[in-house]
C-alpha atoms as a PDB file:
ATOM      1  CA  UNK A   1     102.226 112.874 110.689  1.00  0.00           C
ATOM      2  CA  UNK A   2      99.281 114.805 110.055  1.00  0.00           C
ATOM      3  CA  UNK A   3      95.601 114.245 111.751  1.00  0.00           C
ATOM      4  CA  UNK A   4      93.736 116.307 108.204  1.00  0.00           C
ATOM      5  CA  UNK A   5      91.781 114.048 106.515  1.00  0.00           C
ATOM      6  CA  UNK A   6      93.244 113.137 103.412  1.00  0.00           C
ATOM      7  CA  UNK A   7      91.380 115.151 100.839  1.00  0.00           C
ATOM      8  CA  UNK A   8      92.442 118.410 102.971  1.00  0.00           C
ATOM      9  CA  UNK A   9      96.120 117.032 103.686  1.00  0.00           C
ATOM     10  CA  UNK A  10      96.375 116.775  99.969  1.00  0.00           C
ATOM     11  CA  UNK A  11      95.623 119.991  99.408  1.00  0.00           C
ATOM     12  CA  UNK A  12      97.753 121.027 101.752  1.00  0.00           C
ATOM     13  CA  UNK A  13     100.648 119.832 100.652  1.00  0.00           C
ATOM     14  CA  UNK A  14      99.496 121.402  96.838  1.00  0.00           C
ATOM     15  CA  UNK A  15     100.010 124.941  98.233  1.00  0.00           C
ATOM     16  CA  UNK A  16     102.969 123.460 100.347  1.00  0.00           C
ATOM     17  CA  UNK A  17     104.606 122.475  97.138  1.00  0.00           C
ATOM     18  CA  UNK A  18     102.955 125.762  95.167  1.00  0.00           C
ATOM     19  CA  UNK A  19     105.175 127.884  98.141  1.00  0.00           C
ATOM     20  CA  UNK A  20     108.522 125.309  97.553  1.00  0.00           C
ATOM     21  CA  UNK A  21     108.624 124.818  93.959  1.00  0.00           C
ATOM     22  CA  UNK A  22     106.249 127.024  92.007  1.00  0.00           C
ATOM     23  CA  UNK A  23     107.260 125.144  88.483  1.00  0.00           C
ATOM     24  CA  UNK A  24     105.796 121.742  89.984  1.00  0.00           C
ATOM     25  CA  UNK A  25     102.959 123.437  92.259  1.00  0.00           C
ATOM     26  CA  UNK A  26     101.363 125.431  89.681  1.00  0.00           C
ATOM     27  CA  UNK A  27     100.769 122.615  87.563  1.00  0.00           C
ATOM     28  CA  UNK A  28      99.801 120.397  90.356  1.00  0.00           C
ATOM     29  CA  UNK A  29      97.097 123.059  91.373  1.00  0.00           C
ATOM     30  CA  UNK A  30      95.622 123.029  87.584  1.00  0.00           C
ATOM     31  CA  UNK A  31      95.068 119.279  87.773  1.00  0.00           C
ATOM     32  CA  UNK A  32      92.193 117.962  90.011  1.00  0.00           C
ATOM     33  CA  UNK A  33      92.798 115.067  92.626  1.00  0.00           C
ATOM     34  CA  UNK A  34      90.455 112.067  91.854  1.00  0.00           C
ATOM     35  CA  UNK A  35      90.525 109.548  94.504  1.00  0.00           C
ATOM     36  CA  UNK A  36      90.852 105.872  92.844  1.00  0.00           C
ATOM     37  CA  UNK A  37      91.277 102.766  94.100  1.00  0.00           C
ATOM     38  CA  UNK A  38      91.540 100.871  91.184  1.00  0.00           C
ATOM     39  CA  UNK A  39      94.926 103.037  90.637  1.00  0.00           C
ATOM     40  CA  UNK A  40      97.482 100.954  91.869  1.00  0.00           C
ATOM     41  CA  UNK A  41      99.259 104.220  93.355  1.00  0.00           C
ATOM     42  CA  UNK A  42      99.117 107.739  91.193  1.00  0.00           C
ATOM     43  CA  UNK A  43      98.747 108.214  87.579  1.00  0.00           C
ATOM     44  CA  UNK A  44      97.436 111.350  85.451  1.00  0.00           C
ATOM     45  CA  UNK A  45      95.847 111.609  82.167  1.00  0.00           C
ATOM     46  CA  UNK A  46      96.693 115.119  81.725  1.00  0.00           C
ATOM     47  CA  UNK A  47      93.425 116.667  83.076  1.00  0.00           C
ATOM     48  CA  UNK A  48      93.437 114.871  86.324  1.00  0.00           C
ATOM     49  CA  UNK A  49      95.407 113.234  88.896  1.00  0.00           C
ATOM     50  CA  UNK A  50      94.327 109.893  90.017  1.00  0.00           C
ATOM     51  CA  UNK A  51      95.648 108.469  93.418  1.00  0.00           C
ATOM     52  CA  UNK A  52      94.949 105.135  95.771  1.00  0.00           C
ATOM     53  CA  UNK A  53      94.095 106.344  99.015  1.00  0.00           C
ATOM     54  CA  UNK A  54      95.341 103.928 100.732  1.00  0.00           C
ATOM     55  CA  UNK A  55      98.206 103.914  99.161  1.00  0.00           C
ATOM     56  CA  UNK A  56      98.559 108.169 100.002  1.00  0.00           C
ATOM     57  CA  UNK A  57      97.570 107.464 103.802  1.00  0.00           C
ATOM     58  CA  UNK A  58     100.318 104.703 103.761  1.00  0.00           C
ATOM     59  CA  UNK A  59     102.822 107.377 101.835  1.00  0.00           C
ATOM     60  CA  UNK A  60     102.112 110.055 104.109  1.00  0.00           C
ATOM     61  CA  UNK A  61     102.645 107.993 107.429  1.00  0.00           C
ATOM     62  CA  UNK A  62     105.724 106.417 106.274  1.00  0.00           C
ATOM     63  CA  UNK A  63     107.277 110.310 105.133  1.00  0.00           C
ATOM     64  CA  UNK A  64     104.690 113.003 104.193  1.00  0.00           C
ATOM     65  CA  UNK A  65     107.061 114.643 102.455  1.00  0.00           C
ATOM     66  CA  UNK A  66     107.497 112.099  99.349  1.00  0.00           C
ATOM     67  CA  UNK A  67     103.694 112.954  98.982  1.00  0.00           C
ATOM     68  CA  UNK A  68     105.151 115.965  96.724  1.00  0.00           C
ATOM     69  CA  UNK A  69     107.089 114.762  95.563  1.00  0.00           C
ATOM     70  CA  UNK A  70     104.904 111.828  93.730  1.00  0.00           C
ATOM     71  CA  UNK A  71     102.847 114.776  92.830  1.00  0.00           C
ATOM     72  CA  UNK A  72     105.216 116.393  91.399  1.00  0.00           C
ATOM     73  CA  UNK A  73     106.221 113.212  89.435  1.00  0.00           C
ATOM     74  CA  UNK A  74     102.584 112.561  87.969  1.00  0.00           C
ATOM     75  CA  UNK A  75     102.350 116.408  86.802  1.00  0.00           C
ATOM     76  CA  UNK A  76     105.790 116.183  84.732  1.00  0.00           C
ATOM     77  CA  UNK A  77     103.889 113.488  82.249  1.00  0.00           C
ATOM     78  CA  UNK A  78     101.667 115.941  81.122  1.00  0.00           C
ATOM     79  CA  UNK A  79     104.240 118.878  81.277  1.00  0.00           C
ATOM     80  CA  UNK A  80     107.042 116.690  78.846  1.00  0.00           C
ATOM     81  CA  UNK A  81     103.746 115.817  76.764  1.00  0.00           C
ATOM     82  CA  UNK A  82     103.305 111.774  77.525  1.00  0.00           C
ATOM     83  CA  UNK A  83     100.338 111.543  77.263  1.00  0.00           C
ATOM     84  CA  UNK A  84     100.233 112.931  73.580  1.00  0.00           C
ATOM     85  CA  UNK A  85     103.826 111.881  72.161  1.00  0.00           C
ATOM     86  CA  UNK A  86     103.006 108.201  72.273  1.00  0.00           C
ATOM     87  CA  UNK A  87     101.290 107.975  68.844  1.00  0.00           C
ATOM     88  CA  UNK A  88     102.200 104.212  67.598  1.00  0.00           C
ATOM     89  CA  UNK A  89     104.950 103.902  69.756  1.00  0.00           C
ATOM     90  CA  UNK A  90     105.002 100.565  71.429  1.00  0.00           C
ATOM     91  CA  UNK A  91     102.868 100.710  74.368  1.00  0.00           C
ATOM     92  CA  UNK A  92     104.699  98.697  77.143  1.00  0.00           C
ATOM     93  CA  UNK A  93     108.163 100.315  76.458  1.00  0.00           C
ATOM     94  CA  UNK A  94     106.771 104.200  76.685  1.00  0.00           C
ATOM     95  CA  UNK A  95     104.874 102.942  79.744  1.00  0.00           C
ATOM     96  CA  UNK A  96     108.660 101.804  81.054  1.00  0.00           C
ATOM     97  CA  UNK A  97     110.514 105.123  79.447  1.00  0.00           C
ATOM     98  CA  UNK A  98     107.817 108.032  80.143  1.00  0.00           C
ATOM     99  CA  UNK A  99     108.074 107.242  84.166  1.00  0.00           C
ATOM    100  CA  UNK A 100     111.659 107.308  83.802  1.00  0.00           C
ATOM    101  CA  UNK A 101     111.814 110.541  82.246  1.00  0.00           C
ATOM    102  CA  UNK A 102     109.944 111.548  84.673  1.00  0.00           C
ATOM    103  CA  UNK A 103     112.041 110.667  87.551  1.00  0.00           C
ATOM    104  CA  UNK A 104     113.694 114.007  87.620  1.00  0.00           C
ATOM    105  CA  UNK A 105     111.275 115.210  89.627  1.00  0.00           C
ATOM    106  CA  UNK A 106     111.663 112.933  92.444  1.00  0.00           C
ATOM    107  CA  UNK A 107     114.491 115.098  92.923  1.00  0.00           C
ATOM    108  CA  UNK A 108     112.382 117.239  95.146  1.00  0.00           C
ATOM    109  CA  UNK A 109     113.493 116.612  98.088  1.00  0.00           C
ATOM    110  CA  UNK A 110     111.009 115.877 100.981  1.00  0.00           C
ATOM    111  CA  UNK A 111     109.553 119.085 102.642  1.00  0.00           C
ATOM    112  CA  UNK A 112     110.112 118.813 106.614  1.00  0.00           C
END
């Protein structure tokens, strides 16, 4: 567990993941941090990255390693082009099938 506030944790683990996996951390670098709560946890609209604090603080005490790897998850929707492949696709099944997609990157392992 970490004592940085979150802000500078977050960052952090950016360069952490940057140093690990450079695909993942170079487009997590591009993409501002917004802090939200009305985001329920993380979600990106391809300029930004949105996250619950509380929900991060919770994240990070529980494993701060899965903390990269969500970010790593919300930067592959803009990378596989979510955001802009939707068109008149129906709404609640790409908002199922794009997070799936996206699961391969919760195949970075936590960073210990």
């Amino acid at each position: 567990m970490t004592t940085l506030p979150l802000d500078e944790y977050l960052e952090v683990t950016r360069a952490r993941l940057l140093g690990r996996y450079p695909f993942f951390g170079i487009l997590a670098i591009s993409l501002p941090l917004v802090p939200d709560e009305h985001t329920e946890t993380a979600a990106t609209d391809g300029a930004r990255i949105y996250y619950n604090p509380a929900w991060f603080e919770q994240l990070r005490r529980q494993d701060d390693g899965y903390v990269m790897g969500v970010l790593a998850h919300e930067v592959m929707h803009p990378a596989m082009g979510h955001l802009w492949r939707r068109g008149e696709r129906n709404a609640p099944k790409w908002n199922v099938a794009a997070p799936a997609a996206a699961r391969p990157a919760e195949a970075v392992p936590p960073v210990r």
